[in-house]
N, C-alpha and C. Protein backbone atom coordinates (compact mmCIF):
# COMPACT_ATOMS: atom_id res chain seq x y z
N UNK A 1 2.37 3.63 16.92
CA UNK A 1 1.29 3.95 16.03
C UNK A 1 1.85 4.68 14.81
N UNK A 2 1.15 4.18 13.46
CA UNK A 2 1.71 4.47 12.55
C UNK A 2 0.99 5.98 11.58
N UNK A 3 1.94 7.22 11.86
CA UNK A 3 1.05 8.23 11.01
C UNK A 3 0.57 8.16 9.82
N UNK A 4 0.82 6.69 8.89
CA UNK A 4 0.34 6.72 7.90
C UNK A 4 -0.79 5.28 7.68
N UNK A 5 -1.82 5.85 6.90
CA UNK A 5 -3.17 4.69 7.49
C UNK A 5 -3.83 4.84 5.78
N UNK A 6 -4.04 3.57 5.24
CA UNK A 6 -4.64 3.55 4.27
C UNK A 6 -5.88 3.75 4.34
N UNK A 7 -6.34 4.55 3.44
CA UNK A 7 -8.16 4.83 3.33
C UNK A 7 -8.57 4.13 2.17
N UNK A 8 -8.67 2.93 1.62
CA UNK A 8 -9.29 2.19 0.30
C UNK A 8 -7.89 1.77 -0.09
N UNK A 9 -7.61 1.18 -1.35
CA UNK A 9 -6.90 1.37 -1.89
C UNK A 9 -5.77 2.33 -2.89
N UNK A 10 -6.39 3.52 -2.91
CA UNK A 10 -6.05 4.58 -3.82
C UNK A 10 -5.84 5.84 -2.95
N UNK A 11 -5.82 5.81 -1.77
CA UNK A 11 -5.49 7.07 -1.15
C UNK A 11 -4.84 6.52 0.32
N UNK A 12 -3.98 7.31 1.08
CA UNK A 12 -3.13 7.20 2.07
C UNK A 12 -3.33 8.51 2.69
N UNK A 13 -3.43 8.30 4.13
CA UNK A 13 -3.58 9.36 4.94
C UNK A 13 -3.06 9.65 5.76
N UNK A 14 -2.38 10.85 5.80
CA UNK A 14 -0.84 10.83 6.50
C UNK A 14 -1.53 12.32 8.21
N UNK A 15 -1.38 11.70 8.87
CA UNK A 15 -1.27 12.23 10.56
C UNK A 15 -0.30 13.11 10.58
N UNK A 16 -0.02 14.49 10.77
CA UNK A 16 1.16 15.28 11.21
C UNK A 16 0.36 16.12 12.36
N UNK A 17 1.65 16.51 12.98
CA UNK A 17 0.92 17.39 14.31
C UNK A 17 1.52 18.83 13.38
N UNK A 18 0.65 19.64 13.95
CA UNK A 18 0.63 21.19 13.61
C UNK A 18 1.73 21.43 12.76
N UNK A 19 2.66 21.37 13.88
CA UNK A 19 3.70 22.22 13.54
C UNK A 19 4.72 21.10 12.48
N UNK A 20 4.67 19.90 12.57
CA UNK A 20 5.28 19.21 11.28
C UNK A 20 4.78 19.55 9.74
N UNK A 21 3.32 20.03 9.97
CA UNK A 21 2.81 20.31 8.71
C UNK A 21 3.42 21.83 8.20
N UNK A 22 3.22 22.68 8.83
CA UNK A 22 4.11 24.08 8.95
C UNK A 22 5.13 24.08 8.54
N UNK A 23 6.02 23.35 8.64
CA UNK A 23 7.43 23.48 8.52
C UNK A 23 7.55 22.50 7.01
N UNK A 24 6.67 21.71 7.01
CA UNK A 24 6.84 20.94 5.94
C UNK A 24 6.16 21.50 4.69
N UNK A 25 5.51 22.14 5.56
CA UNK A 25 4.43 23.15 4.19
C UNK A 25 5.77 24.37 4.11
N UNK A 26 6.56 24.84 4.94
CA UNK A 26 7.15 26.00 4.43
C UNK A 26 8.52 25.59 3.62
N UNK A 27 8.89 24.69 3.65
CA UNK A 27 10.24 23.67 2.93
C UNK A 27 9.97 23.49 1.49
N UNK A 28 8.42 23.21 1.17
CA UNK A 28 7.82 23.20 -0.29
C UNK A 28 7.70 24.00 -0.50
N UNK A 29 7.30 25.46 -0.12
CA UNK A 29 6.99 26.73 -0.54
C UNK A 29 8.58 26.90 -1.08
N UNK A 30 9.56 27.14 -0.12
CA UNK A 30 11.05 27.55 -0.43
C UNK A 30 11.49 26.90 -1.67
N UNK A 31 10.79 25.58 -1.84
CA UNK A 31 11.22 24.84 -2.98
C UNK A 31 10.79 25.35 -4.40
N UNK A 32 9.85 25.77 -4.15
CA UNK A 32 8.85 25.67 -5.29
C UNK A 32 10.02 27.52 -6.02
N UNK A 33 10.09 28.60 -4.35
CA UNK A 33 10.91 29.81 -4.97
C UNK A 33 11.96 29.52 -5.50
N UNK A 34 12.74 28.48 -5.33
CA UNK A 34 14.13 28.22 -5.65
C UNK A 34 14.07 27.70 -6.96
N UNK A 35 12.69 26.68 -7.07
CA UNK A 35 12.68 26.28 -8.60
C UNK A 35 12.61 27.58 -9.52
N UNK A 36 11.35 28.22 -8.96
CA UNK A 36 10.95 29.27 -9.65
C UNK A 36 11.70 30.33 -10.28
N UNK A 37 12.87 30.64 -9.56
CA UNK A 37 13.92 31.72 -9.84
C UNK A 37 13.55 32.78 -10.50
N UNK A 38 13.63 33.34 -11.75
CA UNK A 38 13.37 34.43 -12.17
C UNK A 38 12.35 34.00 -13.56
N UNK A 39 11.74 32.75 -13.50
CA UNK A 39 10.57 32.39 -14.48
C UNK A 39 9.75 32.99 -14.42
N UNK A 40 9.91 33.93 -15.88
CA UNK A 40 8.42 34.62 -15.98
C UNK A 40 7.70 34.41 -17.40
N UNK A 41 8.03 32.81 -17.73
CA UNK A 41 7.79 32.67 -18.71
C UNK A 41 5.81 31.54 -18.31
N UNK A 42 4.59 32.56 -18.30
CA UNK A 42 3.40 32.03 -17.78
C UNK A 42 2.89 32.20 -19.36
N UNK A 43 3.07 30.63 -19.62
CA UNK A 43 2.50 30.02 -20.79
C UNK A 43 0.78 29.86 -21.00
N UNK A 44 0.16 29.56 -19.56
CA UNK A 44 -0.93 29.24 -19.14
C UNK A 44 -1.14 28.04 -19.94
N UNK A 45 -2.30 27.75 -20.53
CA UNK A 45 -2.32 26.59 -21.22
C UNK A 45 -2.42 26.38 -22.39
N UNK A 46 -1.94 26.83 -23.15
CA UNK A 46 -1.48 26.97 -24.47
C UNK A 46 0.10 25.84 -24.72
N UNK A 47 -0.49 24.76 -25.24
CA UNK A 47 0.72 24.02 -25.39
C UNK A 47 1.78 24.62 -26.70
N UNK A 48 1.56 25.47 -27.89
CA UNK A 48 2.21 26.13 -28.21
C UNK A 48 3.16 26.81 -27.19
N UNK A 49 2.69 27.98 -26.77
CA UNK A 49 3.52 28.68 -25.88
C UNK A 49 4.35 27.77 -25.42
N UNK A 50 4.12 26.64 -24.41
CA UNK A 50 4.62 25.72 -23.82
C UNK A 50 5.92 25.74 -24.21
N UNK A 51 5.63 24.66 -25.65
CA UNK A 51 6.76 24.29 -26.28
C UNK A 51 7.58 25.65 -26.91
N UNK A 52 7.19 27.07 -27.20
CA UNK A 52 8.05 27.46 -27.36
C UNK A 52 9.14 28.14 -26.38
N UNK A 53 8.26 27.95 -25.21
CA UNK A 53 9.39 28.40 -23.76
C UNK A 53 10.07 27.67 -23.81
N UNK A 54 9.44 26.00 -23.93
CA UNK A 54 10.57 25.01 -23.75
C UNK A 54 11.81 25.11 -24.18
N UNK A 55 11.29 25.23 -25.39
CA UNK A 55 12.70 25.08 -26.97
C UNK A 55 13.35 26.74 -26.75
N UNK A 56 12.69 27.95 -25.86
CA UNK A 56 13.45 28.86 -25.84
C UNK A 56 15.34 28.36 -25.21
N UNK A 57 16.20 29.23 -25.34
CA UNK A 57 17.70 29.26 -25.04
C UNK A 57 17.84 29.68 -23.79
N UNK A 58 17.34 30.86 -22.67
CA UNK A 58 17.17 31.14 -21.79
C UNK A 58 17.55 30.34 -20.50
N UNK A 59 18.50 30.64 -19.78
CA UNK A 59 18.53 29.71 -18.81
C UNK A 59 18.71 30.42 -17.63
N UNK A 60 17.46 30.85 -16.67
CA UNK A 60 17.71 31.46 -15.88
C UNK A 60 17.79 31.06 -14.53
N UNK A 61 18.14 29.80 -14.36
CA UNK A 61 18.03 29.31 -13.03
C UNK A 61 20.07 29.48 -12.80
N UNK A 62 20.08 29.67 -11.37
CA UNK A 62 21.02 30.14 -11.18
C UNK A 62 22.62 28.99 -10.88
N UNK A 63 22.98 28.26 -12.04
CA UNK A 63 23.76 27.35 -11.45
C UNK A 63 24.98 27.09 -10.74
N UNK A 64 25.51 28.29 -10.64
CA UNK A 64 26.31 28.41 -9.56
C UNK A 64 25.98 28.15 -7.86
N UNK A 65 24.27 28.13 -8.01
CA UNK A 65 23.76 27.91 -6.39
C UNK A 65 23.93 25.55 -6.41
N UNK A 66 24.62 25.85 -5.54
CA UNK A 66 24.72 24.73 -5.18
C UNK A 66 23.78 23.28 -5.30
N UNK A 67 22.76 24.45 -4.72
CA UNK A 67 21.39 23.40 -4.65
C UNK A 67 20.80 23.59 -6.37
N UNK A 68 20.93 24.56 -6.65
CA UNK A 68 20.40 23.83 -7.91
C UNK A 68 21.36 23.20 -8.64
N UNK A 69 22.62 23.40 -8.67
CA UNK A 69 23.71 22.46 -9.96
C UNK A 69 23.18 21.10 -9.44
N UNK A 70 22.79 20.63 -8.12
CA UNK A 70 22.46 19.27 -7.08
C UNK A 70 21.03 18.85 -7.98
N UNK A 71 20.30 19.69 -8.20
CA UNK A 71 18.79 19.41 -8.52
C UNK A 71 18.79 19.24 -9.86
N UNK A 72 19.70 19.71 -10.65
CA UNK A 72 19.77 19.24 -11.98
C UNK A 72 21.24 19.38 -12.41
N UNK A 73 21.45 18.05 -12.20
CA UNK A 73 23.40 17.80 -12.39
C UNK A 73 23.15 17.72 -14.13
N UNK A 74 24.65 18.21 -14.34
CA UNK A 74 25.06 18.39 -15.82
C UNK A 74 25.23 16.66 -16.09
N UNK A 75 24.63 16.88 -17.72
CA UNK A 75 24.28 15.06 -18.24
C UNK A 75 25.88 15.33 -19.02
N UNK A 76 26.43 16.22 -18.85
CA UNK A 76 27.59 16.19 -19.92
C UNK A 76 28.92 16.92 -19.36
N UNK A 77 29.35 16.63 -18.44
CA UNK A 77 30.09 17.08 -17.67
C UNK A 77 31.83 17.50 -18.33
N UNK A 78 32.13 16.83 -19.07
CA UNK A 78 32.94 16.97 -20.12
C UNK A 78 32.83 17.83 -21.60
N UNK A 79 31.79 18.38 -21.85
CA UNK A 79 31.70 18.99 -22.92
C UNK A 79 30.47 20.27 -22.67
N UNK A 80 30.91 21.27 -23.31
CA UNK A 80 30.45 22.27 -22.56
C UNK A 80 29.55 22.56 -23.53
N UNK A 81 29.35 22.59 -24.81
CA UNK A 81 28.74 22.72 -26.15
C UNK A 81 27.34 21.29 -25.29
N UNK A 82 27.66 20.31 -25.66
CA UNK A 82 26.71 19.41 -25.47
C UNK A 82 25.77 19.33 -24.15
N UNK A 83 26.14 20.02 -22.99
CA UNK A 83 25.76 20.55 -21.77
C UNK A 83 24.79 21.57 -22.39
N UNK A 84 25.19 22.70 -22.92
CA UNK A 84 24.00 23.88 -23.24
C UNK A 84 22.76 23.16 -23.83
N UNK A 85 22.80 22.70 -24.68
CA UNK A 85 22.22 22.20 -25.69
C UNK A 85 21.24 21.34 -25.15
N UNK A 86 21.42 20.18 -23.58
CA UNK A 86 21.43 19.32 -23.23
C UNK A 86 20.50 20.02 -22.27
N UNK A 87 20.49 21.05 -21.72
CA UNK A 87 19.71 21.86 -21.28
C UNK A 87 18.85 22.95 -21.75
N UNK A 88 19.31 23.35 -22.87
CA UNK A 88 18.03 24.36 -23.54
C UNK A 88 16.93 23.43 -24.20
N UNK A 89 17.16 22.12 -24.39
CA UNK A 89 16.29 21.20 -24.77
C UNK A 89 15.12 20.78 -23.20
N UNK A 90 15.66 20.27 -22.81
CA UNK A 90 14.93 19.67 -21.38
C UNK A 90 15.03 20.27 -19.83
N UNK A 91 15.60 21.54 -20.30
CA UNK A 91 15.62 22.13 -18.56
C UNK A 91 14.39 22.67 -17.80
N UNK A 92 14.06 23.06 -18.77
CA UNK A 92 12.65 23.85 -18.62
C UNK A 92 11.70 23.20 -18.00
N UNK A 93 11.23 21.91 -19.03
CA UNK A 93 10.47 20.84 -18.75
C UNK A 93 10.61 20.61 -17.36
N UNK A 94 12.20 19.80 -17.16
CA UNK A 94 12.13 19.62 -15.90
C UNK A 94 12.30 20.32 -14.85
N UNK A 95 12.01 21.72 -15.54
CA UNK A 95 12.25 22.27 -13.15
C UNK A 95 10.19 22.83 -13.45
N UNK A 96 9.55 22.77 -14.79
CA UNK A 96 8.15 23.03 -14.14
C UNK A 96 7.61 21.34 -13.60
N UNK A 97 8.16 20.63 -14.58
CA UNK A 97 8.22 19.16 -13.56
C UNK A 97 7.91 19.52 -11.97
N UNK A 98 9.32 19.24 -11.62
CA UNK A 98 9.47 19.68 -10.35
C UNK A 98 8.35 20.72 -9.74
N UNK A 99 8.32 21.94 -10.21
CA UNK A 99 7.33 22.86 -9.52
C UNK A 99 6.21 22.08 -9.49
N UNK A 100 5.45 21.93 -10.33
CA UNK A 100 4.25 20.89 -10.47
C UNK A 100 3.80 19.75 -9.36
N UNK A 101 5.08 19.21 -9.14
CA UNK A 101 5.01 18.35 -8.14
C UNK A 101 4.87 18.65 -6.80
N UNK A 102 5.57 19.91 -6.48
CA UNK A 102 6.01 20.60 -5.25
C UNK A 102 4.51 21.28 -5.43
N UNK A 103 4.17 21.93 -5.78
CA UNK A 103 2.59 22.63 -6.21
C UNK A 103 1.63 21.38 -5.63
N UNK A 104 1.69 20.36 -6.04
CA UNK A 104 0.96 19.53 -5.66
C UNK A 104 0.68 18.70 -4.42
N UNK A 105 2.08 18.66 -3.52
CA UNK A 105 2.26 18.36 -2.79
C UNK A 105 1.75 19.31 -1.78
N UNK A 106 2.04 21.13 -1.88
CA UNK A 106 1.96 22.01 -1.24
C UNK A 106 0.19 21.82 -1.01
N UNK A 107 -0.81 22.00 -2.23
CA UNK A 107 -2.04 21.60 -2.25
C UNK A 107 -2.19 21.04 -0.98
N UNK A 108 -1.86 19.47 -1.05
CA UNK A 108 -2.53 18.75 -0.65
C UNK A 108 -2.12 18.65 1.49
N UNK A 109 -1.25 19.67 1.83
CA UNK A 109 -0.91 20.04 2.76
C UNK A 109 -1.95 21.43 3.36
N UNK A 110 -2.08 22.27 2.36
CA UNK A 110 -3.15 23.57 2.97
C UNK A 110 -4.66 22.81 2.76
N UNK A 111 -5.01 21.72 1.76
CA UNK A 111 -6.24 21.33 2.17
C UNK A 111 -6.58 20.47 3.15
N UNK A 112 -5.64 20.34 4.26
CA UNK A 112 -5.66 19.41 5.51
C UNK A 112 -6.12 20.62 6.51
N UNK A 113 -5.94 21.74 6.47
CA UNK A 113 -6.96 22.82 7.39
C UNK A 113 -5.97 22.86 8.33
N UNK A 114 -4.52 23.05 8.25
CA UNK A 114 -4.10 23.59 9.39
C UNK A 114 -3.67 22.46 10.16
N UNK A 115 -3.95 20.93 9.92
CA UNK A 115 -3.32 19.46 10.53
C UNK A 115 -4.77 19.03 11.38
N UNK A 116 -5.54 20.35 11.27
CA UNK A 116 -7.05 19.84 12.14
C UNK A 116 -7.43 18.38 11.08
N UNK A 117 -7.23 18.04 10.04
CA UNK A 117 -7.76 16.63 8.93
C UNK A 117 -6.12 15.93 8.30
N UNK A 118 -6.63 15.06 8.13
CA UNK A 118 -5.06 14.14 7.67
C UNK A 118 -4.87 15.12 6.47
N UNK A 119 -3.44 14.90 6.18
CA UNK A 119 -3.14 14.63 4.50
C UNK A 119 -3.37 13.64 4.22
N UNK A 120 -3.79 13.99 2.92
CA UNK A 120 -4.38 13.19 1.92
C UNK A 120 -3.32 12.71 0.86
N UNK A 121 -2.90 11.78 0.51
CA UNK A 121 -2.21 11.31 -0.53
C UNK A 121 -2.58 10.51 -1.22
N UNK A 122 -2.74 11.03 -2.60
CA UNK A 122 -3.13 9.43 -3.16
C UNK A 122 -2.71 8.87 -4.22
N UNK A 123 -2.81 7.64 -4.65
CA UNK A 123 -2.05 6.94 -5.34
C UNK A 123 -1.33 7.69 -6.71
N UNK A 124 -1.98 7.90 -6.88
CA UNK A 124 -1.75 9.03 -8.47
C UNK A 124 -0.53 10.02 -8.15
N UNK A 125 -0.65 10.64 -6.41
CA UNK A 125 -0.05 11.42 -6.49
C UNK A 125 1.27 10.94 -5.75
N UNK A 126 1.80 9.70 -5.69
CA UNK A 126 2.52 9.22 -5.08
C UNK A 126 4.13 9.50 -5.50
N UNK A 127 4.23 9.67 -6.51
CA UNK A 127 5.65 10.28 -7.50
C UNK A 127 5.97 11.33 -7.21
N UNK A 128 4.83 12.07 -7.31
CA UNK A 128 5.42 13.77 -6.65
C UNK A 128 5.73 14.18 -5.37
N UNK A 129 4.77 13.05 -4.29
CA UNK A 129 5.43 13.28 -2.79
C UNK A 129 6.94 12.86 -2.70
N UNK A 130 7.02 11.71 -3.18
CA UNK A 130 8.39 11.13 -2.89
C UNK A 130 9.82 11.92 -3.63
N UNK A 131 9.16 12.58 -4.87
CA UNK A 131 10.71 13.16 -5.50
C UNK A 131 10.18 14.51 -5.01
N UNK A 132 9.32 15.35 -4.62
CA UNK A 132 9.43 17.00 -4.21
C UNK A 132 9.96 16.00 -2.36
N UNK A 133 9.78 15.43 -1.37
CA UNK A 133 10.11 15.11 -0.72
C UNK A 133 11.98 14.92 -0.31
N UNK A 134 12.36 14.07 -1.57
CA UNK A 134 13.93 13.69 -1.94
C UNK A 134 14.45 15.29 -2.80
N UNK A 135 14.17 16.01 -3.04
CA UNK A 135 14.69 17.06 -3.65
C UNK A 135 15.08 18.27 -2.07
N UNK A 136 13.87 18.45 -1.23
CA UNK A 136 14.06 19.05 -0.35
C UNK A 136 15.07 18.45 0.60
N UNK A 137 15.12 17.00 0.80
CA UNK A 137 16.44 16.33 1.39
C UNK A 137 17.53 16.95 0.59
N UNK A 138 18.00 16.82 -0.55
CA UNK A 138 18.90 17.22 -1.50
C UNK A 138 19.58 18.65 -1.19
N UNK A 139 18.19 19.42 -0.98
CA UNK A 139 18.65 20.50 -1.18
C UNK A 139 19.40 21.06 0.62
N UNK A 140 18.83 20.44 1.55
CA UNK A 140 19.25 20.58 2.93
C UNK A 140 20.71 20.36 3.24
N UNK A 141 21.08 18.47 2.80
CA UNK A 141 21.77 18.19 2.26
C UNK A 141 23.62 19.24 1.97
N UNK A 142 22.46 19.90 0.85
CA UNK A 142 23.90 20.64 0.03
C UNK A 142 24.27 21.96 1.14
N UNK A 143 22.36 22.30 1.56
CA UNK A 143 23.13 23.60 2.23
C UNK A 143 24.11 22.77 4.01
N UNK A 144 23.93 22.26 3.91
CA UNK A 144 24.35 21.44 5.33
C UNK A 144 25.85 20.87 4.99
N UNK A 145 26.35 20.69 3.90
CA UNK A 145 27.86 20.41 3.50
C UNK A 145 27.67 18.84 3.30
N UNK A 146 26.25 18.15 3.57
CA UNK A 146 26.97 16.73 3.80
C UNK A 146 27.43 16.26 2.39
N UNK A 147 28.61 15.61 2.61
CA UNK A 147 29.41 14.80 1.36
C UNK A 147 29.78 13.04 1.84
N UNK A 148 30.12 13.27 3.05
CA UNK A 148 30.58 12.25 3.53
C UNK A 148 29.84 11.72 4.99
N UNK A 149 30.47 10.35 5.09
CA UNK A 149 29.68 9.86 6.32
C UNK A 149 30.10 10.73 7.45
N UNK A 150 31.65 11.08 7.71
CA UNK A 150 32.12 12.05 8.30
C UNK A 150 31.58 13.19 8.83
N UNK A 151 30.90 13.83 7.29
CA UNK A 151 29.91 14.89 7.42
C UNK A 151 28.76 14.71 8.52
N UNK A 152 28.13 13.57 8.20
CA UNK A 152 26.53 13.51 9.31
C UNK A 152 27.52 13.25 11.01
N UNK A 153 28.33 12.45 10.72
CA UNK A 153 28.68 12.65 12.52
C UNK A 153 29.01 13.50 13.00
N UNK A 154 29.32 14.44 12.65
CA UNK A 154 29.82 15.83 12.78
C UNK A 154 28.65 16.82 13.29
N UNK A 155 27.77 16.41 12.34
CA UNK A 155 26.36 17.10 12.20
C UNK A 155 25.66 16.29 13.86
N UNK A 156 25.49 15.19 13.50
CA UNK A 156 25.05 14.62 14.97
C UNK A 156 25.48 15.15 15.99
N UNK A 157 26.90 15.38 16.01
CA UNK A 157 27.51 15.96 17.78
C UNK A 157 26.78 17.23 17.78
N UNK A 158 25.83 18.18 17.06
CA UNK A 158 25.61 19.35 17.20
C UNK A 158 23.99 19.11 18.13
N UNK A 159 24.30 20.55 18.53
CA UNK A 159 23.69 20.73 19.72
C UNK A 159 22.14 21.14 18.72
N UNK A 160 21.02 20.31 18.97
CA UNK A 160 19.87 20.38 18.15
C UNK A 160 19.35 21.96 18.03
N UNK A 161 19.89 23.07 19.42
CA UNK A 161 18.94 24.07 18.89
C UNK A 161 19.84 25.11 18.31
N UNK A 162 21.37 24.68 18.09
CA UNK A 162 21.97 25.73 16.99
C UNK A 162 21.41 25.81 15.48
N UNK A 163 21.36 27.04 14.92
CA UNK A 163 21.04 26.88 13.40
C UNK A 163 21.33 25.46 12.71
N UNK A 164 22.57 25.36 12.83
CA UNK A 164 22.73 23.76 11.54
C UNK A 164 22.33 22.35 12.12
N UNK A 165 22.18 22.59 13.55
CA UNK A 165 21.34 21.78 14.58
C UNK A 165 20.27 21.15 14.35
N UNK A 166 19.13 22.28 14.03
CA UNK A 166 18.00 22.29 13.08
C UNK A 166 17.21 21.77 12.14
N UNK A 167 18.50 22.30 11.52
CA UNK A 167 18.41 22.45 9.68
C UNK A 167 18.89 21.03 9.70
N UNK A 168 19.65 20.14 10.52
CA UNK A 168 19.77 18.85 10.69
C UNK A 168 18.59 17.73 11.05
N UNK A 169 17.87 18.20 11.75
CA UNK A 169 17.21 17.62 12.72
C UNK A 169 15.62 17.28 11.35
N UNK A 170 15.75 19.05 10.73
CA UNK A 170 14.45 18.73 9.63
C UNK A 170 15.42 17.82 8.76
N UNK A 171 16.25 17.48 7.99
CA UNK A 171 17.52 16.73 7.32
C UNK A 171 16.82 14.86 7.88
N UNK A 172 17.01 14.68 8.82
CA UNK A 172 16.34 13.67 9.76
C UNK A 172 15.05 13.20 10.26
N UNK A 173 14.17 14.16 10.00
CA UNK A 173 13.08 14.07 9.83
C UNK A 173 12.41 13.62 8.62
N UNK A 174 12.82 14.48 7.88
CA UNK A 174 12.30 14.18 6.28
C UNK A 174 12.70 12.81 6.25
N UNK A 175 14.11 12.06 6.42
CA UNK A 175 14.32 10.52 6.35
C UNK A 175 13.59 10.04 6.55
N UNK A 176 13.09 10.02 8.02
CA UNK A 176 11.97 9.17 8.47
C UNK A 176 10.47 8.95 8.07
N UNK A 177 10.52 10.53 7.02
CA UNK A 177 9.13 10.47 6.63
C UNK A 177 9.28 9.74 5.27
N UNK A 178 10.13 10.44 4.55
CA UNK A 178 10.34 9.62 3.33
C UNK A 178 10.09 7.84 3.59
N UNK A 179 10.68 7.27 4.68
CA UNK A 179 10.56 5.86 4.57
C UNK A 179 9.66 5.36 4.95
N UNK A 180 9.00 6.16 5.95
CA UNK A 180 7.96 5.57 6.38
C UNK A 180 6.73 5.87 4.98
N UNK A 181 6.85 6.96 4.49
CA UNK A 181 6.30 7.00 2.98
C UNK A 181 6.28 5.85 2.17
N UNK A 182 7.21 5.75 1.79
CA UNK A 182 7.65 4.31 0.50
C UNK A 182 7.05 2.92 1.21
N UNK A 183 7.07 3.01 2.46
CA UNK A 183 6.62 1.71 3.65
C UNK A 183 4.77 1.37 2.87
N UNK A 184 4.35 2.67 3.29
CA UNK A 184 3.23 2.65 3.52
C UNK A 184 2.52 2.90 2.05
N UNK A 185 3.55 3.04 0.65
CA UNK A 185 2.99 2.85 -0.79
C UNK A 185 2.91 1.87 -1.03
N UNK A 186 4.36 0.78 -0.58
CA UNK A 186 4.26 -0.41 -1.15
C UNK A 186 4.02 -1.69 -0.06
C-alpha cells in the first residue's frame, strides 16, 4: 500500500505514522535554523527593503560549515573576486528561497494535527517538497562523510541504533520518500 494517494488532480496526500512526521517535521525545523544563521535582516514586505538586503554585502551564513559550502557551492571556484560578488548579488535570495520552501513544507506538516490527517501536498507546492526534501538529504549526507560508494557500505555495516546508525537510517528514509514523491507527481 502506497502512502501516497491522489485527491483530484492538484493535491497529493501523503500517510506518515506519528513518529515519521516528528522527525521529519524536526529535520525541516533544523533546516530552516541552519539556513537562518544569524539573519536578522526582517524586511517584512516591503520589496524595497527586500532588494536592499538583497544587494546588501553581508554574508553571514557560515561557510566554512560543511553543509552549507554543500547547499550553496561556489559558482566560481577559481576566482575569489568573482565568487564575492557572485554571492553578494544572489545569496540572499537564495537561502530565503530555501527558507521559504522549508517554511512551507514545515506548514504543511503541523497542519496534518499530529499525523491524526494526511499531509497535504499540492501541486503548486511540489518544488519546495522535493528541493527542502534533497537539501536535508544533502545536508545528512555531508554530516555522515558520504563521498563515495565506499562511504554508504561502510555506513550499511553499522549497527542501526548507534548515532551514525540513525542519522543513516533517516539518510535512507528520506530516499525512499523522495522517490516515492517524484513517483506519485509524475
Amino acid at each position: 500500500m502506497s502512502r501516497f494517494k491522489h485527491s483530484g488532480r492538484q493535491v497529493l496526500l501523503v500517510d506518515l505514522a506519528d513518529y515519521e512526521e516528528a522527525v521529519l517535521e524536526s529535520m525541516v525545523e533544523q533546516l530552516i535554523g541552519l539556513l537562518e544563521g544569524d539573519d536578522d535582516h526582517d524586511t517584512g514586505d516591503d520589496p524595497f527593503a527586500q532588494w536592499e538586503a538583497d544587494m546588501a554585502a553581508s554574508d553571514d551564513l557560515d561557510h566554512s560549515d560543511p553543509v552549507i559550502a554543500r547547499l550553496f557551492p561556489p559558482a566560481y571556484r577559481d576566482d575569489d573576486k568573482a565568487e564575492q560578488e557572485f554571492r553578494r548579488f544572489t545569496q540572499n535570495a537564495q537561502r530565503r528561497t530555501k527558507i521559504e520552501q522549508a517554511q512551507l513544507v514545515l506548514d504543511a506538516l503541523l497542519e496534518s494535527n499530529g499525523g491524526r490527517e494526511a499531509v497535504v501536498v499540492r501541486a503548486i507546492d511540489a518544488d519546495a517538497w522535493l528541493k527542502t526534501i534533497t537539501a536535508i538529504r544533502l545536508a545528512l549526507s555531508v554530516r555522515l562523510g558520504i563521498r563515495t560508494a565506499e562511504d554508504i557500505d561502510e555506513l550499511e555495516r553499522l549497527d542501526p541504533d548507534e548515532p551514525r546508525g540513525v542519522l543513516y537510517g533517516m539518510y535512507e528514509w528520506l530516499a525512499g520518500f523522495l522517490d516515492g514523491l517524484v513517483d506519485a507527481l509524475h
